[in-house]
C-alpha atoms as a PDB file:
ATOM      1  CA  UNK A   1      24.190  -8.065  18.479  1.00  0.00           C
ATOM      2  CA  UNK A   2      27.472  -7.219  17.425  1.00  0.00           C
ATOM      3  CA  UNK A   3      26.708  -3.506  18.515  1.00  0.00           C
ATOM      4  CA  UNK A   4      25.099  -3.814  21.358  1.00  0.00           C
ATOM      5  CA  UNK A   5      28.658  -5.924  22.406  1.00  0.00           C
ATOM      6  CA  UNK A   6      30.698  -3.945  21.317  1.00  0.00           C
ATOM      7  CA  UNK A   7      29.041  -0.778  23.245  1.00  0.00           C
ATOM      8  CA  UNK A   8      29.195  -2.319  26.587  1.00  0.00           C
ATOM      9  CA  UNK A   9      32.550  -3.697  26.252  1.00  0.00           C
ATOM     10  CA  UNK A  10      34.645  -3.123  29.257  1.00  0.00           C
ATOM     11  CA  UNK A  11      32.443  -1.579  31.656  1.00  0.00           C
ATOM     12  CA  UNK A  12      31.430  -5.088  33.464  1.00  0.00           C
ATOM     13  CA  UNK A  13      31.931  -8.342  32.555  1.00  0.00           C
ATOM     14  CA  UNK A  14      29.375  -9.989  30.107  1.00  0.00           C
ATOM     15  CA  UNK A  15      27.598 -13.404  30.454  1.00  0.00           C
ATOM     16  CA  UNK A  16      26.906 -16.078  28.101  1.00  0.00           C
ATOM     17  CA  UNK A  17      24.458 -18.356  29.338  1.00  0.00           C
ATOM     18  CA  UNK A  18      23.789 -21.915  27.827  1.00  0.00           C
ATOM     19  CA  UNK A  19      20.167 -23.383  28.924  1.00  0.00           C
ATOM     20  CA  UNK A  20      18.804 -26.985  27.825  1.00  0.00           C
ATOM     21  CA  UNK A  21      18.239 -30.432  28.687  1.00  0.00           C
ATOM     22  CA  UNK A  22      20.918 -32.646  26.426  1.00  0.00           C
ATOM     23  CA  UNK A  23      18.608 -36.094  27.121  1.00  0.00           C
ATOM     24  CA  UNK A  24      15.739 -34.302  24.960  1.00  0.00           C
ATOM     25  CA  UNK A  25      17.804 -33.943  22.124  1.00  0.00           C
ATOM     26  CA  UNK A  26      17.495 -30.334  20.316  1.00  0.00           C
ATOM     27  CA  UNK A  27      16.410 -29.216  23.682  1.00  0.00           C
ATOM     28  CA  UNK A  28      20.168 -29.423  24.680  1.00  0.00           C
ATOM     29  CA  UNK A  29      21.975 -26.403  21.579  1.00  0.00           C
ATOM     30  CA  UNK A  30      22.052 -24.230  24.630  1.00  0.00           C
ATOM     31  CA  UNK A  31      24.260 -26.634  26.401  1.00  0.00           C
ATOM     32  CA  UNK A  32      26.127 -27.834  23.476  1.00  0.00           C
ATOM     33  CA  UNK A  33      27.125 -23.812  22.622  1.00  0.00           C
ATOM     34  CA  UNK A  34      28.051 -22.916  25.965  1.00  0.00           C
ATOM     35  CA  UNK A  35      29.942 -25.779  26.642  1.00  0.00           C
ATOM     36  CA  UNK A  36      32.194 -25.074  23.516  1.00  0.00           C
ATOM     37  CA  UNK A  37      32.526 -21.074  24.198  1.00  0.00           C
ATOM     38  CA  UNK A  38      33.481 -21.760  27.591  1.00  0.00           C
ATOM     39  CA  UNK A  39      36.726 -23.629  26.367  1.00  0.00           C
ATOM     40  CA  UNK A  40      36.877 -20.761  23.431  1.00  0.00           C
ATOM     41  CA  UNK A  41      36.761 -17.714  25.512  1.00  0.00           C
ATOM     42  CA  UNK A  42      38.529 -19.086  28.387  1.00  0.00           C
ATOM     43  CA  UNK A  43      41.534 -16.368  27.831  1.00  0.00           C
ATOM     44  CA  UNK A  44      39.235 -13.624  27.008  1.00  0.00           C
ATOM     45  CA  UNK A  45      38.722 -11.232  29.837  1.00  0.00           C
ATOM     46  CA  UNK A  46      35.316  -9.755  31.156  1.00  0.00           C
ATOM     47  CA  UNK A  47      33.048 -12.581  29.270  1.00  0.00           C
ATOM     48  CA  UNK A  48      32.049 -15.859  31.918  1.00  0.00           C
ATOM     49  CA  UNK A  49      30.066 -18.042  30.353  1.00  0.00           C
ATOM     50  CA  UNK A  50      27.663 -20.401  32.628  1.00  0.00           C
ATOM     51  CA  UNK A  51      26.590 -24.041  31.157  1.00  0.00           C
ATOM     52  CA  UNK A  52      23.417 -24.142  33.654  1.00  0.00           C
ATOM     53  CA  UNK A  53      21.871 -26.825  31.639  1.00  0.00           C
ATOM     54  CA  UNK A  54      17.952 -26.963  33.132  1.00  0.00           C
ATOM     55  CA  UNK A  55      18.711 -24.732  35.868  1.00  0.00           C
ATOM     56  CA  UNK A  56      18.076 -21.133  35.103  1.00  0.00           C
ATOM     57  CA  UNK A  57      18.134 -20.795  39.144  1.00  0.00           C
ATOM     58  CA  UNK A  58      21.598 -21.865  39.340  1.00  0.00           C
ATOM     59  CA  UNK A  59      22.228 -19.084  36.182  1.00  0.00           C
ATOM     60  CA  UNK A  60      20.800 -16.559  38.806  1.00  0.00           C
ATOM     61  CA  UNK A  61      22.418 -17.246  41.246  1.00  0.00           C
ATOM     62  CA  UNK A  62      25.976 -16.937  39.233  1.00  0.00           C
ATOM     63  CA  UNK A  63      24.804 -13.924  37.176  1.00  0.00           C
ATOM     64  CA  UNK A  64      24.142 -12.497  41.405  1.00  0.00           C
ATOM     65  CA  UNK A  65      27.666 -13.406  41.767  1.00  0.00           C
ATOM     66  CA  UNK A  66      29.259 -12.169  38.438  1.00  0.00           C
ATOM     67  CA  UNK A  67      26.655  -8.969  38.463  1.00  0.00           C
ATOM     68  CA  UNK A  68      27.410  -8.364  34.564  1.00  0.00           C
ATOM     69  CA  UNK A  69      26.649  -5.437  32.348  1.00  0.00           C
ATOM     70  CA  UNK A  70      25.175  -7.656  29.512  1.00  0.00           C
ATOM     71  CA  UNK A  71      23.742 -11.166  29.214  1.00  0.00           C
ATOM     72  CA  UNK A  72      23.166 -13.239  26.452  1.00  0.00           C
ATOM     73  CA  UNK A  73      21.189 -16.892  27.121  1.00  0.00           C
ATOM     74  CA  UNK A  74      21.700 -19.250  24.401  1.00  0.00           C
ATOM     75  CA  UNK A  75      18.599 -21.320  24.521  1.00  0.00           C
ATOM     76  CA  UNK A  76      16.481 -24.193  22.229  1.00  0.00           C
ATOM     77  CA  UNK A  77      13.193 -22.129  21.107  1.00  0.00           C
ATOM     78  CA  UNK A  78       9.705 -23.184  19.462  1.00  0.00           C
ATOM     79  CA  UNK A  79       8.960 -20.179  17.212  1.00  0.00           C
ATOM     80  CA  UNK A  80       7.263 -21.749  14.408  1.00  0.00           C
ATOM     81  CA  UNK A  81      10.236 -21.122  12.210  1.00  0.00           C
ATOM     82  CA  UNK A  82      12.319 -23.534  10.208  1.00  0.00           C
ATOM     83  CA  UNK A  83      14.452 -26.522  12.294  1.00  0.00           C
ATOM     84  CA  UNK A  84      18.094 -24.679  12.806  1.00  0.00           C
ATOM     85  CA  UNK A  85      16.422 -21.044  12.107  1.00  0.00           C
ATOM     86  CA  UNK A  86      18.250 -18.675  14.673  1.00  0.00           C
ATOM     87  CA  UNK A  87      16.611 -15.643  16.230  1.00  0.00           C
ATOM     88  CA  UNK A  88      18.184 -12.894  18.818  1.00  0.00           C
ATOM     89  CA  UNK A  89      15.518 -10.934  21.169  1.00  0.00           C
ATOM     90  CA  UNK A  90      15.127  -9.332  23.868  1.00  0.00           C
ATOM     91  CA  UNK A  91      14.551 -11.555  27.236  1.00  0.00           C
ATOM     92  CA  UNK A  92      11.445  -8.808  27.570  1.00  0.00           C
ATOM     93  CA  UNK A  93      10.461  -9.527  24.601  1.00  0.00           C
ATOM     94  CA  UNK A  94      10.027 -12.987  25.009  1.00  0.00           C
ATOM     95  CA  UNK A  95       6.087 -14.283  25.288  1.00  0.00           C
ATOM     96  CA  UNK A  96       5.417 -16.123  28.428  1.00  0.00           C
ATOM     97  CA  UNK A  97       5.580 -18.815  28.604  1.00  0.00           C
ATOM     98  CA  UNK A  98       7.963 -19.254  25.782  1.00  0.00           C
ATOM     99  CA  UNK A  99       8.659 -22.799  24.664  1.00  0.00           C
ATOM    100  CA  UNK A 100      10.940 -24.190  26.471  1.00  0.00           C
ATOM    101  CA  UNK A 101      11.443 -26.836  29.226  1.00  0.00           C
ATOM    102  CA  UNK A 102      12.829 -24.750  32.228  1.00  0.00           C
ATOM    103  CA  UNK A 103      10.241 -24.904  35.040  1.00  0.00           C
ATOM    104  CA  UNK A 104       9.876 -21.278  35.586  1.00  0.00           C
ATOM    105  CA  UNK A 105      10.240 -18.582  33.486  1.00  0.00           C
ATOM    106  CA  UNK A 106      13.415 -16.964  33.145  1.00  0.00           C
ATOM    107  CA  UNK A 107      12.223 -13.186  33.267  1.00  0.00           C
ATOM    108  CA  UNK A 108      10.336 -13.905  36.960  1.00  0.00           C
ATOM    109  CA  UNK A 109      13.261 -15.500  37.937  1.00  0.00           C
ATOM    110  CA  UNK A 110      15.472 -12.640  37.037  1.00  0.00           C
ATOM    111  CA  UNK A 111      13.434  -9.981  38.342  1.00  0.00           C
ATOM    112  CA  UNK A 112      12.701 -11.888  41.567  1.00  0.00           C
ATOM    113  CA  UNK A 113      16.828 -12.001  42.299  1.00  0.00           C
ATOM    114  CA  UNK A 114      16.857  -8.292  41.166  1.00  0.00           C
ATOM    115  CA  UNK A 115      18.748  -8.817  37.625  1.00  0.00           C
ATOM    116  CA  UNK A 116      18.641  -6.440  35.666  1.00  0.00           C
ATOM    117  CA  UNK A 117      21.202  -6.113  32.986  1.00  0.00           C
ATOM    118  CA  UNK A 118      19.978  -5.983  29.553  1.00  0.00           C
ATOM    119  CA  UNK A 119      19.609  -9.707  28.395  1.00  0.00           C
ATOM    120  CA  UNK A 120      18.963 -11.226  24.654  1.00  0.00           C
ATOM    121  CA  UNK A 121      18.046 -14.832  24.066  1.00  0.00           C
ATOM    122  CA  UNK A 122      19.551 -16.397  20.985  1.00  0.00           C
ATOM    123  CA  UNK A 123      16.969 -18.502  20.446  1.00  0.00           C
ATOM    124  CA  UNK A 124      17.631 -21.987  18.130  1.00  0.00           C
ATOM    125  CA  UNK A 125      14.274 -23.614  16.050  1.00  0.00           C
ATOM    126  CA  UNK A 126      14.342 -26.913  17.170  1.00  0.00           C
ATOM    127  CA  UNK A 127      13.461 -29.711  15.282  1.00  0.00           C
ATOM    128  CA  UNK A 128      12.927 -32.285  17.759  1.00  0.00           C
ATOM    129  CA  UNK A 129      12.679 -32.210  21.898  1.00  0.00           C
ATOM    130  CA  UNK A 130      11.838 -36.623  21.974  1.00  0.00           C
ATOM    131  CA  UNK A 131      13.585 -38.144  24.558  1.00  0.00           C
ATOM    132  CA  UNK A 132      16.967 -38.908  23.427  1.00  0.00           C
ATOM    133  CA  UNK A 133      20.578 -37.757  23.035  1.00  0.00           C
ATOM    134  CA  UNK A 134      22.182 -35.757  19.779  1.00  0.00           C
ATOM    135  CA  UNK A 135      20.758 -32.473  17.945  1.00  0.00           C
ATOM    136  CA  UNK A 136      19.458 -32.582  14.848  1.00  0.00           C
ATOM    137  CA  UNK A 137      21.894 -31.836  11.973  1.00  0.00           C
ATOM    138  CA  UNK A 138      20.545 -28.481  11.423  1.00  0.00           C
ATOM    139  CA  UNK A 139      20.305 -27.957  15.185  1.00  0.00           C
ATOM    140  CA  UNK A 140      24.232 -29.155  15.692  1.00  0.00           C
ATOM    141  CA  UNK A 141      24.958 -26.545  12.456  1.00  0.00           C
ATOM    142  CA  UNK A 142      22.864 -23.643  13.362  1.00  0.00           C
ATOM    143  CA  UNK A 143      24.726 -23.900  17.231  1.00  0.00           C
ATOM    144  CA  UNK A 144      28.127 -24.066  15.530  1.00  0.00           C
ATOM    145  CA  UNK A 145      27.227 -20.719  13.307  1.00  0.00           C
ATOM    146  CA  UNK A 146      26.474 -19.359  16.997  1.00  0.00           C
ATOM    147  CA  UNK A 147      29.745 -20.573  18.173  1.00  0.00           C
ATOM    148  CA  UNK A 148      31.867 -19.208  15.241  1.00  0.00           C
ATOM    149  CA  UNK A 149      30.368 -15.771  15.739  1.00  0.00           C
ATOM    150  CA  UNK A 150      30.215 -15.100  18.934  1.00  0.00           C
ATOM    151  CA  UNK A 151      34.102 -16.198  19.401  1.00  0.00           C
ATOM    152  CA  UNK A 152      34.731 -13.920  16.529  1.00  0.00           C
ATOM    153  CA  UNK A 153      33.064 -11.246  18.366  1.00  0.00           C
ATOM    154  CA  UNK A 154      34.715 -11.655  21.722  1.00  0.00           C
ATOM    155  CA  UNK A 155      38.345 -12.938  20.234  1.00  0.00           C
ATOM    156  CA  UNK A 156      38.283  -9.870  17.532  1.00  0.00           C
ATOM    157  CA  UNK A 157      38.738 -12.353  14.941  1.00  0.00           C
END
């Protein structure tokens, strides 16, 4: 991740998007990340970062607006791993339909609005999507490591 960053750096701006429902608990690290990078890399120019919760339409429509040269979705997963495990991969890499809550998939969206920068998913193990609000401790932790990095990467710290 950290090369792929730091090889598109400063040609176009670079999106961080932050999916998830916070009343189904883990279901909502995408939101809690994004949320906390958008106050983090607030000064940092060329990176926007989008809380779209549920709506990956409304992330179109901004990345449309925004037309960036990378994008990274930060998104609640079901991969079989362990609750907190993190995973990056590509968004064509990404089985459909992939685990997740959002209505329609996120690559048919994309391709029907004509998006096509190259776009990774980090991808959170969840360990619970009940009904409810709160992640898991090892959801909460595992979306913090996320935070720490990627303000690292994009702060140079």
């Amino acid at each position: 991740m950290t090369r792929i960053i730091e090889d598109l750096r400063d040609e176009k701006p670079m999106a961080i998007i932050g999916l998830g429902n916070m009343l189904r608990r883990d279901d909502g690290v995408g939101v809690y990340v994004a949320s906390k990078l958008k106050n983090f890399l607030r000064s940092v120019r060329g990176v926007e970062v989008i809380v779209a919760e549920d709506r990956v339409d409304y992330a179109a429509k901004e990345l449309e607006r925004i037309n960036p040269g990378l994008i990274i979705v930060i998104d609640a997963m079901e991969f079989h791993g362990i609750p907190g495990e993190i995973r990056v991969v590509r968004l064509e890499d990404v089985e459909e339909p992939y685990a997740y809550t959002h209505r329609i998939p996120m690559k048919t969206i994309f391709k029907l609005m004509g998006i096509e920068a190259p776009t990774y998913v980090i991808g959170i193990q969840v360990a619970s999507r009940d009904f409810g609000e709160g992640l898991s401790g090892e959801v909460k932790a595992a979306g913090d490591e996320v935070v720490e990095f990627l303000t690292k990467l994009f702060k140079g710290g």
